[in-house]
C-alpha atoms as a PDB file:
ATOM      1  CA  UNK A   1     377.014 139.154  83.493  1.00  0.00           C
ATOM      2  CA  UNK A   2     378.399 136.266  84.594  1.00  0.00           C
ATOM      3  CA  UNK A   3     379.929 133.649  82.940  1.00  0.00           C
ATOM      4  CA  UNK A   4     380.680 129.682  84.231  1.00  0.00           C
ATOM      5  CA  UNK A   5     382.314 126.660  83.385  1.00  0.00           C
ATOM      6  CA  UNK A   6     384.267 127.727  79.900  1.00  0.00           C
ATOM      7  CA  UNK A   7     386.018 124.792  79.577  1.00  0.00           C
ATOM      8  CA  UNK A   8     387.256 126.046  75.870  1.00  0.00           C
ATOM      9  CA  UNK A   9     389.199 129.040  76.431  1.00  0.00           C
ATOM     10  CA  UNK A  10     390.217 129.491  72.817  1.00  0.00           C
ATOM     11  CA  UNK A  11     386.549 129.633  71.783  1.00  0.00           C
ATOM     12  CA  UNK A  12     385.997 132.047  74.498  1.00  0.00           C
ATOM     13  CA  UNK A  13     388.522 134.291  73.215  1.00  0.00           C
ATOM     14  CA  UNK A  14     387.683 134.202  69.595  1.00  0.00           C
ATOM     15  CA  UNK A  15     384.023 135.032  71.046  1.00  0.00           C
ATOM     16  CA  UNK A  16     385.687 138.080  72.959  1.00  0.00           C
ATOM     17  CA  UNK A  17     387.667 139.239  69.681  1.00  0.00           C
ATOM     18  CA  UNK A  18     384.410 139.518  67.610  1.00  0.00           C
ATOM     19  CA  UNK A  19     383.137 141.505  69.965  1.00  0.00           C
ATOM     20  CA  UNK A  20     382.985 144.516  68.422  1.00  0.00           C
ATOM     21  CA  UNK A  21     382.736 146.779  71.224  1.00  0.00           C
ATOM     22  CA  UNK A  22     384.654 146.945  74.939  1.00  0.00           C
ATOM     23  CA  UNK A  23     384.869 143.834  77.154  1.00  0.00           C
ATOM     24  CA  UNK A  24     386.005 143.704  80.460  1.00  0.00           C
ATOM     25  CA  UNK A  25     386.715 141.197  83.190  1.00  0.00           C
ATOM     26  CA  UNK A  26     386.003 142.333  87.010  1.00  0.00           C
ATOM     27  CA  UNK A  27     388.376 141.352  89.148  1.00  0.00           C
ATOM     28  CA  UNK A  28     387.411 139.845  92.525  1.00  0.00           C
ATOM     29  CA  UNK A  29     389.019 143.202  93.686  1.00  0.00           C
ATOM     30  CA  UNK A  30     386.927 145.239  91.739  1.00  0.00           C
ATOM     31  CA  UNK A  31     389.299 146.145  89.042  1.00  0.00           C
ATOM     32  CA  UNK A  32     388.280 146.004  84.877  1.00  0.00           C
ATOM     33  CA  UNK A  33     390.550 144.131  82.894  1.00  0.00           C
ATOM     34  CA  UNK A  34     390.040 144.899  79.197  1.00  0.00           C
ATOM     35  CA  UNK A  35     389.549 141.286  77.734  1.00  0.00           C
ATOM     36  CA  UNK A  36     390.152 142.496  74.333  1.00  0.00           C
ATOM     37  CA  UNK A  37     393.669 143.038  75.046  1.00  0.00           C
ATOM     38  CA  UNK A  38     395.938 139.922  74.251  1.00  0.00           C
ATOM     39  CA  UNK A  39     398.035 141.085  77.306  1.00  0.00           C
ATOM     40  CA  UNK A  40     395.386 140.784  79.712  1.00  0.00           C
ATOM     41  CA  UNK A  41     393.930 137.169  78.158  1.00  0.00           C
ATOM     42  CA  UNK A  42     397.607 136.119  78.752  1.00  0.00           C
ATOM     43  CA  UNK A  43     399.210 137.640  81.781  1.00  0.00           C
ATOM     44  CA  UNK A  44     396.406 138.646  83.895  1.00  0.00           C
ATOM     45  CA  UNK A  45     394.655 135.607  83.838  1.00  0.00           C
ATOM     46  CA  UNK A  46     397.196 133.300  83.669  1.00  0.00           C
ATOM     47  CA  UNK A  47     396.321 131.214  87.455  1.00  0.00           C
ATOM     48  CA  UNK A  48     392.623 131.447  86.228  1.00  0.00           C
ATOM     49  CA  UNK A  49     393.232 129.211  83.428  1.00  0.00           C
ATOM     50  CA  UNK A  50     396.370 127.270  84.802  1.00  0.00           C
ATOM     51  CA  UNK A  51     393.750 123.947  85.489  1.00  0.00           C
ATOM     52  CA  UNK A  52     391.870 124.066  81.730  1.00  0.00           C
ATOM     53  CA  UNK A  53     388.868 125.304  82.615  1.00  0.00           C
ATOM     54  CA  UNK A  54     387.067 128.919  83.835  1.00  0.00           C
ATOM     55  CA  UNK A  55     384.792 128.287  86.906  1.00  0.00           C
ATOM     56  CA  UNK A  56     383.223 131.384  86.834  1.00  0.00           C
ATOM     57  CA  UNK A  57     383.734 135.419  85.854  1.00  0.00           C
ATOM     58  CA  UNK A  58     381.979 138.150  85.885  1.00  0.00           C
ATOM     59  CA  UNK A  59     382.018 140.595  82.799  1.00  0.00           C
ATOM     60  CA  UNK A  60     381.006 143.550  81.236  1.00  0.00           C
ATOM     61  CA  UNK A  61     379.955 143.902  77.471  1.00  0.00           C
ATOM     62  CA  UNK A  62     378.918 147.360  76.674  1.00  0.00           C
ATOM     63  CA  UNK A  63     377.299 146.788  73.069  1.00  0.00           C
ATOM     64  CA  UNK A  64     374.238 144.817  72.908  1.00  0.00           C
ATOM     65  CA  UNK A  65     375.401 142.259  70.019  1.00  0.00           C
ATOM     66  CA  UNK A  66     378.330 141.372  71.985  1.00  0.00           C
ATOM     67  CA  UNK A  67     375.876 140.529  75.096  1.00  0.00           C
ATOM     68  CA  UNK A  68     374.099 138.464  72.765  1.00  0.00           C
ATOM     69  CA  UNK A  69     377.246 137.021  71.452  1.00  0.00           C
ATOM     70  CA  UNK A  70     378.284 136.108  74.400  1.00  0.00           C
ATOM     71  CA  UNK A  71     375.452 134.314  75.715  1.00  0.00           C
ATOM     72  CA  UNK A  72     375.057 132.725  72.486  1.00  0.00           C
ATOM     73  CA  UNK A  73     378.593 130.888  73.175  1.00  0.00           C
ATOM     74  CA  UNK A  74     377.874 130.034  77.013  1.00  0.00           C
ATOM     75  CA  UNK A  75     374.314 128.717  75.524  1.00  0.00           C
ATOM     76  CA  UNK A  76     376.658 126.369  73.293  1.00  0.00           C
ATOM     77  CA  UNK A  77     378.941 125.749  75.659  1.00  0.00           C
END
């Protein structure tokens, strides 16, 4: 799915953490980035979030209450 204009990162997270399953992030490269992982919400996207905000990303939620979840926050958003 994709995902635009998160312009509160920490909620995002916290959204990501309850997810109870795996989340990734694809990479405009193709790679997965497991979003779950503090290192990867840190380090790997550091330059996404180095203006505030997250214009868009495209990820991958493999249990269906975490797809809900997740829509449920960019609904809110």
């Amino acid at each position: 799915m994709k995902v635009q204009n998160i312009t509160n990162i920490d909620k995002f997270f916290q959204v990501v953490d309850a997810c109870k399953g795996k989340v990734e992030l694809v990479t405009g490269e193709g790679d997965r980035l497991n979003l779950k992982s503090k290192l990867s919400q840190y380090v790997s996207l550091a330059n996404i979030f180095s203006n505030g905000e997250i214009p868009e990303l495209e990820i991958i939620a493999y249990e269906k209450e975490d797809v809900e979840r997740l829509i449920n926050f960019m609904m809110s958003e």
